[in-house]
Protein backbone atom coordinates (compact mmCIF):
# COMPACT_ATOMS: atom_id res chain seq x y z
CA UNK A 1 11.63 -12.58 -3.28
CA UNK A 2 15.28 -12.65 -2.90
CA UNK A 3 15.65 -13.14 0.99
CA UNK A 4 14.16 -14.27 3.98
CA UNK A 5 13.28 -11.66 6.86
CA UNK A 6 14.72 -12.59 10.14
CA UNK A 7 14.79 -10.40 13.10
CA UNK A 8 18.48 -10.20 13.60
CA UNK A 9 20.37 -8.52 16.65
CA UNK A 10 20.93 -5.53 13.89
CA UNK A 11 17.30 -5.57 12.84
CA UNK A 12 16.51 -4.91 16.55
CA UNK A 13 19.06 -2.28 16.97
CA UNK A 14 17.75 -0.71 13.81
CA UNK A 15 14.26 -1.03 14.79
CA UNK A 16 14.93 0.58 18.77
CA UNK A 17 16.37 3.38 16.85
CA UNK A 18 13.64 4.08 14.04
CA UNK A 19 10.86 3.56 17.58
CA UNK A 20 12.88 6.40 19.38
CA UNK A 21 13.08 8.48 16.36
CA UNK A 22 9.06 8.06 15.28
CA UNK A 23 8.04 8.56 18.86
CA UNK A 24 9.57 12.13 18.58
CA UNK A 25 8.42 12.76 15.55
CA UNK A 26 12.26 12.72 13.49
CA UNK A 27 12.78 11.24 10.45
CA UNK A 28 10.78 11.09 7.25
CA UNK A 29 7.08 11.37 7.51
CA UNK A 30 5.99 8.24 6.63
CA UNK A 31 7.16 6.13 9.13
CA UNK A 32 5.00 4.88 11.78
CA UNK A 33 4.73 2.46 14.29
CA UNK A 34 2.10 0.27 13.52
CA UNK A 35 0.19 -0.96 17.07
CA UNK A 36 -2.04 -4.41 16.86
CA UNK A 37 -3.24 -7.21 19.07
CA UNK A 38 -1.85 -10.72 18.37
CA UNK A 39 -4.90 -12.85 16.62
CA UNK A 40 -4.57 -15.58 19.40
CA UNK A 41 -3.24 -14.29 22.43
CA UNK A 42 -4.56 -10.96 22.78
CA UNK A 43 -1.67 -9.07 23.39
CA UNK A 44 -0.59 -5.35 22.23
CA UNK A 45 2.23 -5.54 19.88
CA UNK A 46 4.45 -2.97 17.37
CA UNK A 47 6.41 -2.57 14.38
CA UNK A 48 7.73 0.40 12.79
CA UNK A 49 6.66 0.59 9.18
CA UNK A 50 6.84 3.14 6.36
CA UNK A 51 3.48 4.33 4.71
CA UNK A 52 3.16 4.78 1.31
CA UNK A 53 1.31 8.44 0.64
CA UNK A 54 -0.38 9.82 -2.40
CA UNK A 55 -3.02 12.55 -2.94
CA UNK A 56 -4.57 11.99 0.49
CA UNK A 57 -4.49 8.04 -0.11
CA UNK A 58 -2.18 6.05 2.31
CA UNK A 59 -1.06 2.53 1.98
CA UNK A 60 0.77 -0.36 4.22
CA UNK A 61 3.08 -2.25 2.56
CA UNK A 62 4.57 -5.84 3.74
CA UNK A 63 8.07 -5.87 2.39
CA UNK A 64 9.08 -8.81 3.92
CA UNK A 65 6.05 -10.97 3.16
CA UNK A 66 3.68 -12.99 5.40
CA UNK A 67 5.28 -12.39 8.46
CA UNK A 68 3.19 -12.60 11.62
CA UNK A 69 2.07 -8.65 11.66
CA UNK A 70 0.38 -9.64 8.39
CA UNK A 71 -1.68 -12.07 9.79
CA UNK A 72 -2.59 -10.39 12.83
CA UNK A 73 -3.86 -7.09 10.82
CA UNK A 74 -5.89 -9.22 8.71
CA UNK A 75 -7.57 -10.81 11.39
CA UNK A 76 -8.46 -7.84 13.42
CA UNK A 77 -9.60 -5.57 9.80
CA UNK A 78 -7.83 -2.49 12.00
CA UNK A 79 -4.72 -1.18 12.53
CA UNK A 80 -3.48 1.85 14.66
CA UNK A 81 -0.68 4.13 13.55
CA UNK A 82 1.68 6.15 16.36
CA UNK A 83 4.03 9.23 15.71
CA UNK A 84 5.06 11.83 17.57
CA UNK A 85 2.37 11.60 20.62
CA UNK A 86 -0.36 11.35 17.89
CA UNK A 87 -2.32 7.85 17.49
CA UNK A 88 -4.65 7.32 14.15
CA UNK A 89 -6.30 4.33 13.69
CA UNK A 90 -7.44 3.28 10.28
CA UNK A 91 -9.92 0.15 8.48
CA UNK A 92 -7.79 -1.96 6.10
CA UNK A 93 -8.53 -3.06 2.64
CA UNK A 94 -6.09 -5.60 0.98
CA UNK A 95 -5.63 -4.70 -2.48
CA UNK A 96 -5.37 -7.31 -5.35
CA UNK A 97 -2.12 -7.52 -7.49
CA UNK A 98 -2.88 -5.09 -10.13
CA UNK A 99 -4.23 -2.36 -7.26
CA UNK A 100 -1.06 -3.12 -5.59
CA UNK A 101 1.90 -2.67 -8.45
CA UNK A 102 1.86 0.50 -8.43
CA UNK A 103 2.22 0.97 -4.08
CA UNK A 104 4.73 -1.32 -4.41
CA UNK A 105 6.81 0.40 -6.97
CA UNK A 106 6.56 3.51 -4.73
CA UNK A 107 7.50 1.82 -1.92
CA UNK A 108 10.73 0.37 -3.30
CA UNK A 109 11.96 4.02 -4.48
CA UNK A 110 10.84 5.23 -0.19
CA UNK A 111 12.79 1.95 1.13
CA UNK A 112 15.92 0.88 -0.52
CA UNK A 113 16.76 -1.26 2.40
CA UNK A 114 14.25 -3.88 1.30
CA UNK A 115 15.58 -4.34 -1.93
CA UNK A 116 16.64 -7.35 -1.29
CA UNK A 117 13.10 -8.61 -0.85
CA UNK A 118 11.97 -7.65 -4.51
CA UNK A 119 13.13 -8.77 -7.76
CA UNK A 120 11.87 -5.46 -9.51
CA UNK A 121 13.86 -2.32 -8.85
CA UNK A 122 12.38 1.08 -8.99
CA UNK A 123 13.50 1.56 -12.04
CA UNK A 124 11.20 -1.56 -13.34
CA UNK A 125 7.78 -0.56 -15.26
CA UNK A 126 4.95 -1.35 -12.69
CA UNK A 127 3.98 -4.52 -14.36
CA UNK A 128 6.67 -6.32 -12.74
CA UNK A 129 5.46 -5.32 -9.71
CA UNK A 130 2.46 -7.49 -10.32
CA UNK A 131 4.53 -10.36 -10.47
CA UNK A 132 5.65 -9.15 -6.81
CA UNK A 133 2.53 -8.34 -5.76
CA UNK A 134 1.50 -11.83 -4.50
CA UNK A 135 4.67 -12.14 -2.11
CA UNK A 136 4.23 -8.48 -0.69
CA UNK A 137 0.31 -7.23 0.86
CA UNK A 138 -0.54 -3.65 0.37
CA UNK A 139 -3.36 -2.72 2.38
CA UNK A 140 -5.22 0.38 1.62
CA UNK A 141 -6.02 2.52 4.91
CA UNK A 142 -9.22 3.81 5.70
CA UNK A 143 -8.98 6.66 8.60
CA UNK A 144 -11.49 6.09 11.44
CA UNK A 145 -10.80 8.80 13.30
């Protein structure tokens, strides 16, 4: 991984904007915001992410690594997705590295404004995204509604 995520003023800005967008449905499909409780305190909190889709499979990726949205999903085993007035909620599965290469590779080509979190482009085969598999989760989602 080339950089660290930090939640900079801009990264807020950006984020209010994508929230405002998702929750009227604008913008490209796959983003979300992801809803979850915080492992220790309980609370409600939310992030917008992009889904990776494929032939009725969906993914969540972690571009920026373990940060604490990670945690908390793997904790709880659930996630819920909002968009446009609609909620889903969905069972997570984290993949191992060779399951996850090829999300991740998708992922890069959906969100070139993580780049700077991978070493392998989208132009890279899929086997270096093994090597980047280890500093990114992919969970596979399970619909439970």
């Amino acid at each position: 991984m080339n950089s660290t995520y930090k939640l900079t003023p801009t990264r807020k800005i950006i984020n209010l904007i994508m929230r405002v967008m998702i929750r009227y449905d604008l913008g490209p499909s796959g983003r979300h915001i992801l809803k979850f409780k915080g492992r220790k305190s309980g609370r409600d909190y939310s992030t917008p992410v992009t889904l990776v889709q494929d032939n009725g499979q969906k993914w969540l990726v972690a571009p920026y690594g373990e940060v604490p949205w990670v945690k908390n999903v793997r904790a709880a085993g659930t996630v819920e997705f909002f968009r446009g007035g609609k909620t889903e909620k969905y069972s997570i599965q984290e993949l191992a590295a060779s399951e996850s290469a090829p999300v991740l590779k998708k992922y890069v080509a959906l969100e070139p404004i993580t780049w700077s979190f991978f070493t392998a482009r989208p132009e890279s085969p899929v086997e270096d995204f093994v090597n980047e598999a280890s500093l990114h989760p992919v969970f596979a989602l399970k619909s439970l509604n």
